[in-house]
N, C-alpha and C. Protein backbone atom coordinates (compact mmCIF):
# COMPACT_ATOMS: atom_id res chain seq x y z
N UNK A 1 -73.22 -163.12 -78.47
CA UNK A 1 -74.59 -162.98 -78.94
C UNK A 1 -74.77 -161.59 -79.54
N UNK A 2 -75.71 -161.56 -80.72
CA UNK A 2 -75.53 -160.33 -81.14
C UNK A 2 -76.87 -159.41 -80.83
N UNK A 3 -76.68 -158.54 -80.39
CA UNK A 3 -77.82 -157.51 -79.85
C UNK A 3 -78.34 -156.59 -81.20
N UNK A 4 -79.88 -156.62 -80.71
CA UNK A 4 -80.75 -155.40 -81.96
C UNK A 4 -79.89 -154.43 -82.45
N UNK A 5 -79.94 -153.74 -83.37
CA UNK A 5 -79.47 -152.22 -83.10
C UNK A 5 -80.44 -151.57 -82.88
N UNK A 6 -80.55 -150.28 -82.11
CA UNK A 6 -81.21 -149.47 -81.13
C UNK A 6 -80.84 -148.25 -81.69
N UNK A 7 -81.68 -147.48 -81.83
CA UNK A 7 -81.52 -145.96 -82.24
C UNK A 7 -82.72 -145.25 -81.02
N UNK A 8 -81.75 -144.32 -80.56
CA UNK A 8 -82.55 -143.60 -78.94
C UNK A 8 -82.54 -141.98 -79.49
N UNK A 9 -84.04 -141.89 -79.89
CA UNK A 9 -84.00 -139.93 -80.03
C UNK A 9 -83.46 -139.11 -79.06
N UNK A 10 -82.39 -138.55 -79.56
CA UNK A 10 -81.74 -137.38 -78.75
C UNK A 10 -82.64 -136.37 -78.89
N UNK A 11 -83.84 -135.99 -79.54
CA UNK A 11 -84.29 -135.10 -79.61
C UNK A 11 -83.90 -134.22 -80.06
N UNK A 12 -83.54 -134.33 -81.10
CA UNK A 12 -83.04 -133.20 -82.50
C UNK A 12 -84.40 -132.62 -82.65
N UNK A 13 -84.28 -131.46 -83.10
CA UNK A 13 -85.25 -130.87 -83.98
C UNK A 13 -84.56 -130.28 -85.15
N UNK A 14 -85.61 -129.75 -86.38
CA UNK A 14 -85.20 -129.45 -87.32
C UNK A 14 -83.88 -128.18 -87.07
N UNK A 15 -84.19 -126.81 -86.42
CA UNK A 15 -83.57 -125.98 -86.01
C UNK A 15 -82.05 -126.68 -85.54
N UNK A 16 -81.70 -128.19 -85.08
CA UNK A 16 -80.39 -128.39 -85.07
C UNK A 16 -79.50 -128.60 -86.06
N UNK A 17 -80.10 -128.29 -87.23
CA UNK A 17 -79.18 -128.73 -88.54
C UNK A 17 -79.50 -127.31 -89.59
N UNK A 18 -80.49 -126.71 -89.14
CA UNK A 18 -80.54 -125.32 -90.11
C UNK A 18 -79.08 -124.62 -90.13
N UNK A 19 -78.00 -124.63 -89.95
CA UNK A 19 -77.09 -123.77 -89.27
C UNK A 19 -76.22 -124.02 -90.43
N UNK A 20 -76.07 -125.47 -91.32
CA UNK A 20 -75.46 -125.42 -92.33
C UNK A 20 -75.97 -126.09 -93.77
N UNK A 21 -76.79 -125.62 -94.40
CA UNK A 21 -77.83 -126.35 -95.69
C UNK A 21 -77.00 -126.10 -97.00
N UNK A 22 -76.75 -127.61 -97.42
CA UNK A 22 -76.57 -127.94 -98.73
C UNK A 22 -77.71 -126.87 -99.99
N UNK A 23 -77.84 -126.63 -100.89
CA UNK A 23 -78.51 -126.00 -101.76
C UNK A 23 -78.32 -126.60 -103.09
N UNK A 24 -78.81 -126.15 -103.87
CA UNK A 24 -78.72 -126.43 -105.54
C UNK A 24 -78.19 -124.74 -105.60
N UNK A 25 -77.06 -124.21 -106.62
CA UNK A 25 -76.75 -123.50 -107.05
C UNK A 25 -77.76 -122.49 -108.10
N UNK A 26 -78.39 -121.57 -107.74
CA UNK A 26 -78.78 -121.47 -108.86
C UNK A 26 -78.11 -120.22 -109.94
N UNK A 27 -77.16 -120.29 -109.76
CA UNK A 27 -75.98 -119.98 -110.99
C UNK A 27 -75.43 -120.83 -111.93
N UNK A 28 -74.83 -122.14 -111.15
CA UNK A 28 -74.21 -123.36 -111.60
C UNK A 28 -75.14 -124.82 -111.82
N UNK A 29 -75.94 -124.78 -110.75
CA UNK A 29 -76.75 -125.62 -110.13
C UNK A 29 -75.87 -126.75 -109.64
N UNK A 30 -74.72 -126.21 -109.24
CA UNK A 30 -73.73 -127.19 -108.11
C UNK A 30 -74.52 -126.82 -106.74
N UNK A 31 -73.60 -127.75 -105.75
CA UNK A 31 -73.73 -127.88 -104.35
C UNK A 31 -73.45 -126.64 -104.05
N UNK A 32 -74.45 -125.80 -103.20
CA UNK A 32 -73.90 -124.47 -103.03
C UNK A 32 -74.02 -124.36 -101.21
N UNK A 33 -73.33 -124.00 -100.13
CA UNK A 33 -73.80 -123.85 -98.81
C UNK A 33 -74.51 -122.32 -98.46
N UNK A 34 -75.28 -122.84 -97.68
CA UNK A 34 -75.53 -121.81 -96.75
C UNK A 34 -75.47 -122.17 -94.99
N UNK A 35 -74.86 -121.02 -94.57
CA UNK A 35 -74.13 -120.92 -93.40
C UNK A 35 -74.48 -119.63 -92.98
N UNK A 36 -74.34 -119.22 -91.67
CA UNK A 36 -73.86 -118.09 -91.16
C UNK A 36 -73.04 -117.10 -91.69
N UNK A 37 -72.93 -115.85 -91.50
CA UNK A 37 -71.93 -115.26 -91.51
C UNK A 37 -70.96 -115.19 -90.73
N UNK A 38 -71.37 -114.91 -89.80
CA UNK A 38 -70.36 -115.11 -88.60
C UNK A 38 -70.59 -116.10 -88.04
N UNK A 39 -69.88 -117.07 -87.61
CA UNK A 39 -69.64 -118.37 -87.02
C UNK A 39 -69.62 -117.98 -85.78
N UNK A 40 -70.29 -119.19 -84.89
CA UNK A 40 -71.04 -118.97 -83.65
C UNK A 40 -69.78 -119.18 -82.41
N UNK A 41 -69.06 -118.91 -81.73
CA UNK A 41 -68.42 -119.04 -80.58
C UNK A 41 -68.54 -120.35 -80.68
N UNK A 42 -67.30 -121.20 -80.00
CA UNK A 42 -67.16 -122.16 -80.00
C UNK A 42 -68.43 -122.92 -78.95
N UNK A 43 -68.97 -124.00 -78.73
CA UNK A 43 -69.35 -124.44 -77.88
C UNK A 43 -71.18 -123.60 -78.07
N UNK A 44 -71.33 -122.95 -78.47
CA UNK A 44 -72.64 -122.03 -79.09
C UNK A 44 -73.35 -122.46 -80.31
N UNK A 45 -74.76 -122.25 -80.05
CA UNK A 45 -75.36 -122.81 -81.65
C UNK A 45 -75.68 -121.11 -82.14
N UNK A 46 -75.36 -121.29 -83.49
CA UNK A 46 -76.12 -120.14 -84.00
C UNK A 46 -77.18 -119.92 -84.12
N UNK A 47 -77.35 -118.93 -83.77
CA UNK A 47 -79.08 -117.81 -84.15
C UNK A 47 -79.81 -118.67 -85.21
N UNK A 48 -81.20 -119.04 -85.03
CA UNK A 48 -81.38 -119.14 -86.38
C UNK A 48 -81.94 -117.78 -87.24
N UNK A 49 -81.92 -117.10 -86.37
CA UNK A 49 -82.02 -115.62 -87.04
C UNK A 49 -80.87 -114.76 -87.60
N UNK A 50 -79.77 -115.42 -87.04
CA UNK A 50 -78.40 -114.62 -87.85
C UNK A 50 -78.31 -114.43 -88.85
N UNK A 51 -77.75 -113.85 -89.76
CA UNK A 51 -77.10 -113.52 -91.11
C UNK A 51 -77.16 -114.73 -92.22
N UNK A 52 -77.26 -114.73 -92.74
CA UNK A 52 -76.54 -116.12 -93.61
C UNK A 52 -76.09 -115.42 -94.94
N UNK A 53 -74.97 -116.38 -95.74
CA UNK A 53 -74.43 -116.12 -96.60
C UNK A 53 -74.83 -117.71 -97.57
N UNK A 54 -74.81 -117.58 -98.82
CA UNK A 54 -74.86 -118.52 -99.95
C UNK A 54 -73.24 -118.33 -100.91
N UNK A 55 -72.61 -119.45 -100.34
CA UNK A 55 -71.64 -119.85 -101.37
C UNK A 55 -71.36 -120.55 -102.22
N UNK A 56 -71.03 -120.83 -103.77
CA UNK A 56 -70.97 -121.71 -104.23
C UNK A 56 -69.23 -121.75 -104.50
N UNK A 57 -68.69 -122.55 -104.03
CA UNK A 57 -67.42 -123.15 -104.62
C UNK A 57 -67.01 -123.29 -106.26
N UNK A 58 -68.12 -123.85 -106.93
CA UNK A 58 -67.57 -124.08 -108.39
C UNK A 58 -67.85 -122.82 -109.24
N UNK A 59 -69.06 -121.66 -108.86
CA UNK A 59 -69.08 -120.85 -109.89
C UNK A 59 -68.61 -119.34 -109.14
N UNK A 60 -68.83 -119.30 -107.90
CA UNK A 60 -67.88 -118.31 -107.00
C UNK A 60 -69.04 -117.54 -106.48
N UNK A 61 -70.49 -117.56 -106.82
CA UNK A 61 -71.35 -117.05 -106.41
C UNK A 61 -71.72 -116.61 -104.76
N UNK A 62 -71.58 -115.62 -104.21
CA UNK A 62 -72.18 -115.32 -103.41
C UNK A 62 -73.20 -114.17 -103.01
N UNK A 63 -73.53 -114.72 -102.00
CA UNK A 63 -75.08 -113.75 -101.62
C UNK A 63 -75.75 -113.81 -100.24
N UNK A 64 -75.53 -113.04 -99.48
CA UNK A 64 -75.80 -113.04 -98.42
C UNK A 64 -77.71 -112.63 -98.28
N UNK A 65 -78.15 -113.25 -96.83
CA UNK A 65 -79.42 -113.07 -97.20
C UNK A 65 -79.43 -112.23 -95.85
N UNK A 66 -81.12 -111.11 -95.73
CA UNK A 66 -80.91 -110.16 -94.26
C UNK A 66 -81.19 -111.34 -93.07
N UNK A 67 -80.96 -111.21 -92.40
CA UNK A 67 -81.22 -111.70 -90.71
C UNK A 67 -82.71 -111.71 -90.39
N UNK A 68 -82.84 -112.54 -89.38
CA UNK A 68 -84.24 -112.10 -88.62
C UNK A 68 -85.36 -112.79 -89.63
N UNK A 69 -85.11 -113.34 -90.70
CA UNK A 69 -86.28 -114.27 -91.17
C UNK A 69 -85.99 -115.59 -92.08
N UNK A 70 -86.65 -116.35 -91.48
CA UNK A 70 -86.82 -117.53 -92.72
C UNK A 70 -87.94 -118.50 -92.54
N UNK A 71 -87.98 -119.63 -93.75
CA UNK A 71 -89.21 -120.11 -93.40
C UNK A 71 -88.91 -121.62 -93.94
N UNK A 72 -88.98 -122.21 -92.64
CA UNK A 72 -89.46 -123.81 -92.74
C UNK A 72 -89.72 -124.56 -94.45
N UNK A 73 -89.42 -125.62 -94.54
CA UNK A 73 -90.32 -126.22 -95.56
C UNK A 73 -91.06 -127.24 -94.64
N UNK A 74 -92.41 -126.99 -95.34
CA UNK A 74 -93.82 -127.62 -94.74
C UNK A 74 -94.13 -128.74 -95.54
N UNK A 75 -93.27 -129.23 -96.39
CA UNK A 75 -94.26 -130.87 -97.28
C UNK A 75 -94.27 -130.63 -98.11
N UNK A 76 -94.66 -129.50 -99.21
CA UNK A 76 -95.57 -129.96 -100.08
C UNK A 76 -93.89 -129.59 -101.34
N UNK A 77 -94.10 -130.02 -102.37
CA UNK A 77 -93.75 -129.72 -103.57
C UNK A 77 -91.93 -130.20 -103.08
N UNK A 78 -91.02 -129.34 -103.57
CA UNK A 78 -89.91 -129.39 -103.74
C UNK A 78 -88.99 -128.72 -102.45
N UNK A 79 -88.23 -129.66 -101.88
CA UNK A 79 -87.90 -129.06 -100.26
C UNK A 79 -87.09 -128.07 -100.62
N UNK A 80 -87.15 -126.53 -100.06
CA UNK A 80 -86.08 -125.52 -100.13
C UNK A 80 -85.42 -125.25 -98.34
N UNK A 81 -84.68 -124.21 -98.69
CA UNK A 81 -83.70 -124.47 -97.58
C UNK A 81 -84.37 -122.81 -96.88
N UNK A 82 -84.69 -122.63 -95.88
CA UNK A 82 -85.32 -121.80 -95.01
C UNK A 82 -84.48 -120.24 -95.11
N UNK A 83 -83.54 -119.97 -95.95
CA UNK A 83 -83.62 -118.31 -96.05
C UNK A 83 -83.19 -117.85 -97.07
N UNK A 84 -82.91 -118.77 -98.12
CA UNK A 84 -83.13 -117.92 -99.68
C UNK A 84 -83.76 -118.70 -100.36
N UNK A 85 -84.76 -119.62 -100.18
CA UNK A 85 -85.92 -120.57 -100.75
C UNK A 85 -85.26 -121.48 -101.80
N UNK A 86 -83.96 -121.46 -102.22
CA UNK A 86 -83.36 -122.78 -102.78
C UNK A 86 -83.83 -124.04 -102.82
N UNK A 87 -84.05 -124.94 -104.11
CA UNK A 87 -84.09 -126.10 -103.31
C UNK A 87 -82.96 -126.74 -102.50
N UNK A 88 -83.34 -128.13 -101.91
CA UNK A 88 -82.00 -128.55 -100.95
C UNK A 88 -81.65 -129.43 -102.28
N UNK A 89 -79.94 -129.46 -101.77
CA UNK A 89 -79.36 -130.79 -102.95
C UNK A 89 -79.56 -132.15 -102.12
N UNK A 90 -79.70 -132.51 -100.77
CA UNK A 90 -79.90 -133.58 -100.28
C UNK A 90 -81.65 -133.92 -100.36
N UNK A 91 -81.83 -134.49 -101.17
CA UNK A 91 -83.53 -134.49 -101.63
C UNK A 91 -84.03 -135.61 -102.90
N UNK A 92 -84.82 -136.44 -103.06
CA UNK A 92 -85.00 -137.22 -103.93
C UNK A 92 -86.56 -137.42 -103.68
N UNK A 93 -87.38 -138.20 -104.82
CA UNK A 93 -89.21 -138.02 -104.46
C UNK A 93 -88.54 -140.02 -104.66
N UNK A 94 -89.46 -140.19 -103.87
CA UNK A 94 -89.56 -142.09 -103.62
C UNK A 94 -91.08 -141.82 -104.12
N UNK A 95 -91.62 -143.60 -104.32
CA UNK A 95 -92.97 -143.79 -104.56
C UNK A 95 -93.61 -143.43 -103.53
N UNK A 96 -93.88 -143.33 -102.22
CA UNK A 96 -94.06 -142.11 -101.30
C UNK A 96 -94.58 -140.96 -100.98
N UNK A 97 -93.28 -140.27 -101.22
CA UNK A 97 -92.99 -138.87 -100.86
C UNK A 97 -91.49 -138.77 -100.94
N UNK A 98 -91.26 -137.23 -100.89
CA UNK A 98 -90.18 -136.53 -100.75
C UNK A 98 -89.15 -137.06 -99.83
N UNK A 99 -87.93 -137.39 -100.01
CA UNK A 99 -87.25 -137.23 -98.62
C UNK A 99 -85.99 -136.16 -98.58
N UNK A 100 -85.99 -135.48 -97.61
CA UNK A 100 -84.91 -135.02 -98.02
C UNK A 100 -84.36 -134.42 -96.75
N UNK A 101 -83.27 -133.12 -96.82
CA UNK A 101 -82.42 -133.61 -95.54
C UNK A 101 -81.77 -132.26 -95.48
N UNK A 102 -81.67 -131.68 -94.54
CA UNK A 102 -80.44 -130.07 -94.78
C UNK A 102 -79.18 -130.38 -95.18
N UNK A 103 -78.49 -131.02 -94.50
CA UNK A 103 -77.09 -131.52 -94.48
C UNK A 103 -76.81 -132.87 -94.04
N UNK A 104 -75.61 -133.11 -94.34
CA UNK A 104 -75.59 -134.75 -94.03
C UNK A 104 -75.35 -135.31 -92.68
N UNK A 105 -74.99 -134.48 -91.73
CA UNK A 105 -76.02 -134.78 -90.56
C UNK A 105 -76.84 -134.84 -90.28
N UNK A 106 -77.93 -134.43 -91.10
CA UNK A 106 -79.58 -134.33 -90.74
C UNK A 106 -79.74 -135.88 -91.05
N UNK A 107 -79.27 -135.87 -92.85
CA UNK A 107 -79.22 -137.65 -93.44
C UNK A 107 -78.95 -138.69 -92.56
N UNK A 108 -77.92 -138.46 -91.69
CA UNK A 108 -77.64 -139.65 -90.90
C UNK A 108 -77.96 -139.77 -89.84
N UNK A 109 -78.95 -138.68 -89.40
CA UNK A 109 -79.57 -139.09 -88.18
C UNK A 109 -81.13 -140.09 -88.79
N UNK A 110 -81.27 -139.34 -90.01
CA UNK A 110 -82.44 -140.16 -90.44
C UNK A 110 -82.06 -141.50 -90.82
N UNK A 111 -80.92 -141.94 -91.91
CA UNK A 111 -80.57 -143.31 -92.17
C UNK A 111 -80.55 -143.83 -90.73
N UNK A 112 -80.08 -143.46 -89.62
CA UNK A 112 -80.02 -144.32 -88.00
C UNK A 112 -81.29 -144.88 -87.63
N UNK A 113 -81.91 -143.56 -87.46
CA UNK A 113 -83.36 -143.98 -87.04
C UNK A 113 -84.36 -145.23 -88.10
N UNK A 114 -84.22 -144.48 -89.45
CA UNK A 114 -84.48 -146.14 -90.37
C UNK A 114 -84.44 -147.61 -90.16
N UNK A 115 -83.27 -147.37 -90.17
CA UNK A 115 -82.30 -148.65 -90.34
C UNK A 115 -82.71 -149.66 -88.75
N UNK A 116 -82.85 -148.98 -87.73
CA UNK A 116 -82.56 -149.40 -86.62
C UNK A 116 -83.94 -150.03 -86.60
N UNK A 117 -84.04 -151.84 -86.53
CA UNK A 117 -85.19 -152.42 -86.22
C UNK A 117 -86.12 -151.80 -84.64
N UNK A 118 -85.36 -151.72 -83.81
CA UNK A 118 -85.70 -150.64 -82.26
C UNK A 118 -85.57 -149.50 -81.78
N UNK A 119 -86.40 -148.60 -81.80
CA UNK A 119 -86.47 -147.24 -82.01
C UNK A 119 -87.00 -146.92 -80.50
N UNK A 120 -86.48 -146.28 -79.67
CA UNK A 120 -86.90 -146.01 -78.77
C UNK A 120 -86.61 -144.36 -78.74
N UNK A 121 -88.08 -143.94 -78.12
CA UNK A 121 -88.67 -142.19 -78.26
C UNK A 121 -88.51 -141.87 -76.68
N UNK A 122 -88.72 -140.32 -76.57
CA UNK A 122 -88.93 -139.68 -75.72
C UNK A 122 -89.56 -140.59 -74.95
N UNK A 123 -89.45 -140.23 -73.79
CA UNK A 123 -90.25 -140.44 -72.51
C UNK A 123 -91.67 -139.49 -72.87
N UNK A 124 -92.49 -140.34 -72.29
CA UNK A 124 -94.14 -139.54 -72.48
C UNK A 124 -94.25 -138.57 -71.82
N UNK A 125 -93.98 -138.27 -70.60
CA UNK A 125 -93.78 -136.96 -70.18
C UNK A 125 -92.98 -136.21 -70.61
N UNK A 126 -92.04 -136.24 -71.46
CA UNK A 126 -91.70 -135.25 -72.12
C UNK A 126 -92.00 -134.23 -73.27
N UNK A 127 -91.60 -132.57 -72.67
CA UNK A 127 -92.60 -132.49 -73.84
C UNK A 127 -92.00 -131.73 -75.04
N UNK A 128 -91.00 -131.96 -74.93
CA UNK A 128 -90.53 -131.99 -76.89
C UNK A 128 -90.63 -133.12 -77.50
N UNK A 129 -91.68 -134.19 -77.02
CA UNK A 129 -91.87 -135.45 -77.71
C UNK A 129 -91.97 -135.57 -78.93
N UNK A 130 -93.25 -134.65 -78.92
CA UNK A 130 -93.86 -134.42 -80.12
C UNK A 130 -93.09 -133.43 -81.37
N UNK A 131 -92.14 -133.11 -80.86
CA UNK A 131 -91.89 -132.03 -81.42
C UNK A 131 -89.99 -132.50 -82.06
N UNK A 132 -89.78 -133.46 -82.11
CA UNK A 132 -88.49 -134.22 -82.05
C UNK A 132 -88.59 -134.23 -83.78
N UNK A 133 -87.56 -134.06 -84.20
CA UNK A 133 -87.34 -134.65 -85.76
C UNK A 133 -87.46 -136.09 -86.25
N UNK A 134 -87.26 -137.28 -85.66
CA UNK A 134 -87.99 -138.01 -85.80
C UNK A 134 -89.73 -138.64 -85.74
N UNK A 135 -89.64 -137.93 -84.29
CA UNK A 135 -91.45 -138.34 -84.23
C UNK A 135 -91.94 -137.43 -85.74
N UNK A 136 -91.71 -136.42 -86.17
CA UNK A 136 -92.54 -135.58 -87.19
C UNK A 136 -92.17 -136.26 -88.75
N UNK A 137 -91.50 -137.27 -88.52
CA UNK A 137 -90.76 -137.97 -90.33
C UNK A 137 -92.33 -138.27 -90.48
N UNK A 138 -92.07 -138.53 -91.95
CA UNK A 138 -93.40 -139.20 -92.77
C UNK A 138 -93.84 -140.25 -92.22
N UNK A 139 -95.09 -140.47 -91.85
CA UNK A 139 -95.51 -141.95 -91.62
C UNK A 139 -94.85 -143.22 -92.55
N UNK A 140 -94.72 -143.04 -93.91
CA UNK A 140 -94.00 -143.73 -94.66
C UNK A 140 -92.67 -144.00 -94.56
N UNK A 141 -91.87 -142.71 -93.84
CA UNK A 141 -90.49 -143.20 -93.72
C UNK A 141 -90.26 -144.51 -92.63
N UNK A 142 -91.16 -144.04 -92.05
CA UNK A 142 -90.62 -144.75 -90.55
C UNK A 142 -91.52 -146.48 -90.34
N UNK A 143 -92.39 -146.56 -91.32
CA UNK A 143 -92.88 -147.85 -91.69
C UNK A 143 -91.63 -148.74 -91.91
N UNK A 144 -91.67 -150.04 -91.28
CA UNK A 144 -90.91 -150.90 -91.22
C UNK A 144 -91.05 -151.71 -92.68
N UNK A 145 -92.07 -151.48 -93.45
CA UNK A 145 -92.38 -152.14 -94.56
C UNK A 145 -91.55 -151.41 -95.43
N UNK A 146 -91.38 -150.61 -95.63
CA UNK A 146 -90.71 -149.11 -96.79
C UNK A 146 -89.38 -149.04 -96.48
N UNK A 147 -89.00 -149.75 -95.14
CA UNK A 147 -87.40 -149.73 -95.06
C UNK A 147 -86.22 -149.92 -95.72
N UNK A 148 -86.67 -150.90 -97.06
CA UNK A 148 -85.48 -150.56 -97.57
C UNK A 148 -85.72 -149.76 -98.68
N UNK A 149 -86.32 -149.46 -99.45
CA UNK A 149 -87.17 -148.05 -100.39
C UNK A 149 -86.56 -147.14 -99.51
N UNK A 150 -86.42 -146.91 -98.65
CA UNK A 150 -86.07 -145.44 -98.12
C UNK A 150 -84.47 -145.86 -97.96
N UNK A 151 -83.60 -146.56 -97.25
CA UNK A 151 -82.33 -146.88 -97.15
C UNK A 151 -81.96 -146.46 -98.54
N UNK A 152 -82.35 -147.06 -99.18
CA UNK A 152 -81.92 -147.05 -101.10
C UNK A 152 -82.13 -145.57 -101.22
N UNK A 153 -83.46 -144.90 -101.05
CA UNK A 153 -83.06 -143.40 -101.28
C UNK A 153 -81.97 -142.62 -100.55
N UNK A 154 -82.31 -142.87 -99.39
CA UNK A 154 -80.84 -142.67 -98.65
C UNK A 154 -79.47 -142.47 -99.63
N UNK A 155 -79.32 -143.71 -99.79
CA UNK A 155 -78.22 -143.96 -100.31
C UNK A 155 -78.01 -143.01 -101.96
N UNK A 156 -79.18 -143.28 -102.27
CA UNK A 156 -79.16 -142.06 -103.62
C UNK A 156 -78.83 -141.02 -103.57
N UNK A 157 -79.18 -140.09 -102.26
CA UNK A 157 -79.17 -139.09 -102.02
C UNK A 157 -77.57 -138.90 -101.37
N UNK A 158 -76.51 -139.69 -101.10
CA UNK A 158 -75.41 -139.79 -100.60
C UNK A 158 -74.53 -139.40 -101.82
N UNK A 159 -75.21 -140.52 -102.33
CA UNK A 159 -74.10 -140.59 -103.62
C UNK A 159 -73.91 -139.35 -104.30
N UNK A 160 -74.86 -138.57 -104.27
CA UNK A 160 -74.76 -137.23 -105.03
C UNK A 160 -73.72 -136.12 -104.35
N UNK A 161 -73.21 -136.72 -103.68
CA UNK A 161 -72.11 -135.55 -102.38
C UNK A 161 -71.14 -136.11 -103.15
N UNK A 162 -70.91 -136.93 -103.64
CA UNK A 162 -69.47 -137.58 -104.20
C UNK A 162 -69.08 -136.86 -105.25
């Protein structure tokens, strides 16, 4: 017999995927990363206040940004990546809204949660409930009606890593 698929919030928040963001180049306007400078001890998450550096592979560009600040994207306009205001390359606008993603782990925690007809959240007493990367997606993403409009962006947004 074949069982639902089930997607169970681990309770990611955004801060678990800041550590490595895809970018648009803006030298090349290739895939450019941003990362740390120094890579975190094994078994350790990095600072999100550490160092970061911007590399691009195809045009050789780098640029490190100072420590100790960055800033969220909040919704509106074109998603950038929290410490040299880049936009992200994992990003596409649906009839909607925006979707978009740091890295492609962020993507595939979101394609999971999508996709999965049974979504089971935090416990109510918990209180990073509210505060989980899924509970905060767009009301639109997470509509069962828009499911495959968003899978399909998904998938748009994949294809561009290739």
């Amino acid at each position: 017999m074949f069982s639902p698929q089930r997607f169970r919030d681990a309770q990611h928040t955004k801060y678990d995927f800041i550590d490595h963001v895809l970018v648009s180049c803006p030298k090349c306007a290739g895939i450019a990363h941003v990362a740390p400078t120094v890579p975190a001890a094994e078994g350790e998450v990095p600072s999100v206040f550490a160092r970061r550096r911007l590399v691009c592979r195809a045009c050789g560009l780098s640029r490190d940004a100072a420590g100790g600040a960055f800033r969220l994207f909040r919704g509106r306009g074109e998603a950038t990546d929290p410490y040299f205001g880049l936009p992200l390359w994992l990003q596409t606008e649906t009839r909607h809204g925006r979707l978009w993603a740091y890295n492609p782990e962020h993507l595939e925690l979101i394609r999971k949660f999508v996709q999965a007809p049974l979504r089971e959240r935090a416990p109510w007493d918990a209180q990073v409930k509210r505060m989980t990367l899924v509970a905060r997606l767009p009301t639109w993403t997470k509509s069962a009606k828009n499911r495959d409009e968003v899978l399909r962006a998904i998938d748009r947004i994949r294809s561009s890593l290739a």
